[in-house]
N, C-alpha and C. Protein backbone atom coordinates (compact mmCIF):
# COMPACT_ATOMS: atom_id res chain seq x y z
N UNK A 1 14.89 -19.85 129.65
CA UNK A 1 15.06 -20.43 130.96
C UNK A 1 13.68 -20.69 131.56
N UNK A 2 13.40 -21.81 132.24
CA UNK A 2 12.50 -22.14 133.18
C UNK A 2 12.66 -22.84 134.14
N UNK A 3 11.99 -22.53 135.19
CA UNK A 3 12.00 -23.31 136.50
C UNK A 3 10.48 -23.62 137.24
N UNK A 4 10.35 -24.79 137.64
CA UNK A 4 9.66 -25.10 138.41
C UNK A 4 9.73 -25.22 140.10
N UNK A 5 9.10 -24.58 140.84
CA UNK A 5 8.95 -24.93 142.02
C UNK A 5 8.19 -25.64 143.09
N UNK A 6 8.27 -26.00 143.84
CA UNK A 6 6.85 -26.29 144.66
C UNK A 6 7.06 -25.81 146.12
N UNK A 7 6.08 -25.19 146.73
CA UNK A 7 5.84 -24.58 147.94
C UNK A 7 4.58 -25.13 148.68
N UNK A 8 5.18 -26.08 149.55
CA UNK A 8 3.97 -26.21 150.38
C UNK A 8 3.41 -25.79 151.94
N UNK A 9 2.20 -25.58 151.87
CA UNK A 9 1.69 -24.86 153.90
C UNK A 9 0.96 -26.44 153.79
N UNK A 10 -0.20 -25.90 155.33
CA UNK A 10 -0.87 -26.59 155.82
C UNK A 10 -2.00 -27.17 154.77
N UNK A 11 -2.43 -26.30 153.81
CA UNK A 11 -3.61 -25.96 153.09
C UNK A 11 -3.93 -26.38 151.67
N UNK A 12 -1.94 -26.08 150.92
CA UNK A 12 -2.47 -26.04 149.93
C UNK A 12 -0.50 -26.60 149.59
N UNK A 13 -0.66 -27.16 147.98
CA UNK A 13 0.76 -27.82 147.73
C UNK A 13 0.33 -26.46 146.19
N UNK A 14 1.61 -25.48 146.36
CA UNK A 14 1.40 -24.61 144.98
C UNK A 14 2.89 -25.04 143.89
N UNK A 15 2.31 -24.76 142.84
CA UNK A 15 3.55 -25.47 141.78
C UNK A 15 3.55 -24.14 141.00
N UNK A 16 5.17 -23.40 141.46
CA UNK A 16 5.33 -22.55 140.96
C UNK A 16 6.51 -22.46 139.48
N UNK A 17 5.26 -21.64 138.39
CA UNK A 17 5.82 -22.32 137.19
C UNK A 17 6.84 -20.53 136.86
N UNK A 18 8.28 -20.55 136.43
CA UNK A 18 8.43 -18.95 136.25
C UNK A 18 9.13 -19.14 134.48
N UNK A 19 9.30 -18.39 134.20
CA UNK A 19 9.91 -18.07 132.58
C UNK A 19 9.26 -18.46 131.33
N UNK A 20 9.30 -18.74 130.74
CA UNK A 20 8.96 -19.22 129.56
C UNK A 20 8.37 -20.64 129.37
N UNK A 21 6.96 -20.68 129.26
CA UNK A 21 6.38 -21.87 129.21
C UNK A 21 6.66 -21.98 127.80
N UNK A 22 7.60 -22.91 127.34
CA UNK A 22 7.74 -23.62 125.57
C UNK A 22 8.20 -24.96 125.91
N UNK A 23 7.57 -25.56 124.70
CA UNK A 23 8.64 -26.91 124.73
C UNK A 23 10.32 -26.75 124.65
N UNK A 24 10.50 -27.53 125.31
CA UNK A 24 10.42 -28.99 125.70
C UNK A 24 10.25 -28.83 127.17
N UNK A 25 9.74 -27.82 127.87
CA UNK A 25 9.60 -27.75 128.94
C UNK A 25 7.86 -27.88 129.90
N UNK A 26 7.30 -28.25 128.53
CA UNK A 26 5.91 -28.77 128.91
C UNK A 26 5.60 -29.74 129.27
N UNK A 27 6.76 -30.69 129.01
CA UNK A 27 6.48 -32.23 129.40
C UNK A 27 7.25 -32.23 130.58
N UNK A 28 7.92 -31.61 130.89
CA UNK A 28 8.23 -31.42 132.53
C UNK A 28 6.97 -30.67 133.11
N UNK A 29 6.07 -29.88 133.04
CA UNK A 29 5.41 -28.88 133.96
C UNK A 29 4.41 -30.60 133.83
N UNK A 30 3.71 -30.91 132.47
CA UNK A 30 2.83 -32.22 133.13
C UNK A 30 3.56 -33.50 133.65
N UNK A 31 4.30 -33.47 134.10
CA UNK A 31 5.27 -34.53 135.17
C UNK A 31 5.55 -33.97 136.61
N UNK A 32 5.19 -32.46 136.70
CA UNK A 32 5.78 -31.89 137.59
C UNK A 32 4.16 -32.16 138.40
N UNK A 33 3.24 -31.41 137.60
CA UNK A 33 2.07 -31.66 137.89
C UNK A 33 1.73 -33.20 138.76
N UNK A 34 1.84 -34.66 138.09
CA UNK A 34 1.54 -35.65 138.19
C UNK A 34 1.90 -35.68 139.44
N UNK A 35 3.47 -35.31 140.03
CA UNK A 35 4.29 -35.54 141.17
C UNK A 35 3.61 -34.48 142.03
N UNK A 36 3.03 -33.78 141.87
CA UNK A 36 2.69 -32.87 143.21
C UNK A 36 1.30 -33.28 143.34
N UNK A 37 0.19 -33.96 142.33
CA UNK A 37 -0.85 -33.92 142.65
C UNK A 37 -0.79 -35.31 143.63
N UNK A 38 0.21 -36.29 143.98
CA UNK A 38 0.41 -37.14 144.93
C UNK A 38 0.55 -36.94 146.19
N UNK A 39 -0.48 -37.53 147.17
CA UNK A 39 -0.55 -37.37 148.26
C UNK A 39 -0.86 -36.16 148.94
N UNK A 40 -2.02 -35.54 148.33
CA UNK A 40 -2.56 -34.02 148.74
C UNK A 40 -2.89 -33.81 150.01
N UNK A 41 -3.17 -35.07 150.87
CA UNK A 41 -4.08 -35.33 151.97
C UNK A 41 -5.36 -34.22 152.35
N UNK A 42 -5.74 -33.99 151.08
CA UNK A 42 -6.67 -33.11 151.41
C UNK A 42 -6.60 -31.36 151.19
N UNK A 43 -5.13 -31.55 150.83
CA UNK A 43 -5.10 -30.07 150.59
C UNK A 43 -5.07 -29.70 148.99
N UNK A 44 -5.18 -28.35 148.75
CA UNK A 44 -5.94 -28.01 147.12
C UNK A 44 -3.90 -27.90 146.59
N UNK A 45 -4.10 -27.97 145.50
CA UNK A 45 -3.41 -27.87 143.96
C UNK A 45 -3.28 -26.56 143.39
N UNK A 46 -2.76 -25.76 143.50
CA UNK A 46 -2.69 -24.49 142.66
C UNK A 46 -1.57 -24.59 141.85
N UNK A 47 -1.60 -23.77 140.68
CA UNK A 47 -0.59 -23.86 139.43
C UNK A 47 -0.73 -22.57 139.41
N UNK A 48 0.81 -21.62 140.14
CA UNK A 48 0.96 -20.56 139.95
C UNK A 48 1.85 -20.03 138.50
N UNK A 49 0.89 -19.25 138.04
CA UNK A 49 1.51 -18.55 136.59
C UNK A 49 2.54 -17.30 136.81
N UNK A 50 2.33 -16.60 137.73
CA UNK A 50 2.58 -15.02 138.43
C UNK A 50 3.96 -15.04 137.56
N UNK A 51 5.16 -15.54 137.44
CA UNK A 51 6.14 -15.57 137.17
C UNK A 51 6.17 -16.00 135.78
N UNK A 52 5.00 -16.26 134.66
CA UNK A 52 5.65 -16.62 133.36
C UNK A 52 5.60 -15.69 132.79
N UNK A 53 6.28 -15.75 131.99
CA UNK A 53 6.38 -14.50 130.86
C UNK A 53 6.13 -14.62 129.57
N UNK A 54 5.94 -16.19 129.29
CA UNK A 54 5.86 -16.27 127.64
C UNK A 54 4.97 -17.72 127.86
N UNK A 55 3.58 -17.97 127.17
CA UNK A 55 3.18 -19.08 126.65
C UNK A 55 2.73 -19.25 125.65
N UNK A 56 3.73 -20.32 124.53
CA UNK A 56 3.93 -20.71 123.74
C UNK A 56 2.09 -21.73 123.26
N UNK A 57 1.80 -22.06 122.25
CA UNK A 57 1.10 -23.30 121.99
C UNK A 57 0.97 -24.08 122.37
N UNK A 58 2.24 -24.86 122.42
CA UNK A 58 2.48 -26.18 123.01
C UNK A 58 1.83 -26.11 124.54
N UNK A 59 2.74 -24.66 124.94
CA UNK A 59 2.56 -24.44 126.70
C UNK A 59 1.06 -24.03 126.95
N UNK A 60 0.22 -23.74 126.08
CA UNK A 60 -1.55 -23.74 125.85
C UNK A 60 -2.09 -24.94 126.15
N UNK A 61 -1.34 -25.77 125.31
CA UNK A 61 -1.92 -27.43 125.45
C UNK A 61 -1.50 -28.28 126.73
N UNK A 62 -0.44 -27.82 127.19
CA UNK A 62 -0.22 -28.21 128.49
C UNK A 62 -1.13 -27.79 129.34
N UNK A 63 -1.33 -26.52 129.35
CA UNK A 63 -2.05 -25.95 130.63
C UNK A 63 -3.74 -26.52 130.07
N UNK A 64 -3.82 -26.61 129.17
CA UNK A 64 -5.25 -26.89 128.64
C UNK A 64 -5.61 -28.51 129.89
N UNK A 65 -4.35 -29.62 129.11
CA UNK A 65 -4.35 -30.50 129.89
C UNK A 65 -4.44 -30.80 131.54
N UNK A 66 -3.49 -29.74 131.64
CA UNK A 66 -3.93 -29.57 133.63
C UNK A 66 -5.07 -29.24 134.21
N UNK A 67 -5.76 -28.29 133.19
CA UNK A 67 -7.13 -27.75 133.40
C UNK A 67 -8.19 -28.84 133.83
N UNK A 68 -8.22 -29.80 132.36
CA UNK A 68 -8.65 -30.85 132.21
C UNK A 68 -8.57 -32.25 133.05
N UNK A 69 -7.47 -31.85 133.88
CA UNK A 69 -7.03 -33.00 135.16
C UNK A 69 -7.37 -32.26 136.53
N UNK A 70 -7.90 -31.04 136.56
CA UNK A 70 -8.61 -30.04 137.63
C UNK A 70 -7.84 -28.97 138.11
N UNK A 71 -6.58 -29.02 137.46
CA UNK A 71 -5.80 -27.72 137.77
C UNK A 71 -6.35 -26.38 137.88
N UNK A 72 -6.32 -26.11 139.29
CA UNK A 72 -6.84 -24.67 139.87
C UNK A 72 -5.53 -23.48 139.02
N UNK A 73 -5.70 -22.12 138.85
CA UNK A 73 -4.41 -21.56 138.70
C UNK A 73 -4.66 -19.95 139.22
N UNK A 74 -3.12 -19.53 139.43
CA UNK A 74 -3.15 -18.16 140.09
C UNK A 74 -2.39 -17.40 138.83
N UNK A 75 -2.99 -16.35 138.67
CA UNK A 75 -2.00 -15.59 137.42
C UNK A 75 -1.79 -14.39 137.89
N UNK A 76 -0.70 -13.42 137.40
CA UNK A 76 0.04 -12.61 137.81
C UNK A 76 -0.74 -11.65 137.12
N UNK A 77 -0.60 -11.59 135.74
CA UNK A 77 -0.83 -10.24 134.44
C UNK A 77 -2.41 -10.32 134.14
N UNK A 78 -2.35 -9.54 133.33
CA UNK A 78 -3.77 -9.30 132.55
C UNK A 78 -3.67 -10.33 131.20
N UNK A 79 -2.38 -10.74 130.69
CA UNK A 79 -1.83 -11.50 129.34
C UNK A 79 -2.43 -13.11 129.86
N UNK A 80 -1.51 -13.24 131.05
CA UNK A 80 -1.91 -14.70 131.67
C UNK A 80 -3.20 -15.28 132.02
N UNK A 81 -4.10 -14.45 132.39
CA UNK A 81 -5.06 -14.46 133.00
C UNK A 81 -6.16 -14.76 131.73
N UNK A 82 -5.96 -13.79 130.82
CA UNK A 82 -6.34 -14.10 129.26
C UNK A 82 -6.41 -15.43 129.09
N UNK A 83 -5.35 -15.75 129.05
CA UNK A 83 -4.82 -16.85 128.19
C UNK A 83 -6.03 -18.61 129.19
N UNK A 84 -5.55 -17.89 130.41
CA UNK A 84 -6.43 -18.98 130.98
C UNK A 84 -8.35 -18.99 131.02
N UNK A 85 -8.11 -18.01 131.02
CA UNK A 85 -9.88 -17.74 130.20
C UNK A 85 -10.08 -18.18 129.22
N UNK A 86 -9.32 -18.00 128.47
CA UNK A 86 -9.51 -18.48 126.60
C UNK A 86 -9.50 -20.16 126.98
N UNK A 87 -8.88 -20.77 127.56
CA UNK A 87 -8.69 -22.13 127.64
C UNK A 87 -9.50 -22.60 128.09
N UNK A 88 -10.18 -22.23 129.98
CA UNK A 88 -11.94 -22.22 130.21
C UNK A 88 -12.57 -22.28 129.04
N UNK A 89 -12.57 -21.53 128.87
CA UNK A 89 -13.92 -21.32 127.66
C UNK A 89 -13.78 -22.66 126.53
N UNK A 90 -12.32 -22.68 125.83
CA UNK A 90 -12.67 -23.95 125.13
C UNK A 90 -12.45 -25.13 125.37
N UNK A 91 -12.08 -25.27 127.13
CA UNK A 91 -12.83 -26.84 128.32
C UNK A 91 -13.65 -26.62 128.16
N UNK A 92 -14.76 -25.80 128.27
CA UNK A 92 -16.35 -25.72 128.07
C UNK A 92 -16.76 -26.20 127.14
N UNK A 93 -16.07 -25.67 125.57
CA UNK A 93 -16.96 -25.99 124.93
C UNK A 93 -16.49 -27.48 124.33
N UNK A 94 -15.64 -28.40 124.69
CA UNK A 94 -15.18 -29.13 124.28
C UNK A 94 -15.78 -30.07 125.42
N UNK A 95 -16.53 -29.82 126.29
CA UNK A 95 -16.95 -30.92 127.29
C UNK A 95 -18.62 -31.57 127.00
């Protein structure tokens, strides 16, 4: 199961991602992405992780891709947080 949300304030539009990042549900999170990064008027983009529990490969290459389109992110665990470090690091070295 997965779900996407979005929660927005004054400040900031957050896209809350929960369950299992796998395909076929990656090509929804970068569609979900596309649709929230519209019309920010100025406010920031966060891609909250806090709620996943599983990322898959595929769901690596997704988030790799959001990274790569400026996706800020909030992570819950010590697993998630990993995972988005590891991906920093090879935006870095791939830039």
């Amino acid at each position: 199961m997965f779900k996407i949300s979005i929660v927005e304030t004054a400040s900031q539009r957050r896209l809350i991602l929960e369950g299992k990042l796998v395909s076929p549900w990656t090509a929804e999170v970068a569609a979900a992405w596309k649709s929230a990064a519209e019309q920010l008027h100025g406010r920031k983009l966060i891609v909250d992780l806090t709620n996943v529990t599983l990322i898959s490969s595929d769901g690596e290459d997704a988030l790799f891709e959001l990274m790569r389109d400026g996706a800020k992110f909030s992570c819950g665990d010590v697993l998630t947080r990993h995972v988005v470090k590891q991906l920093a690091r090879r935006r870095r070295c791939k830039a």
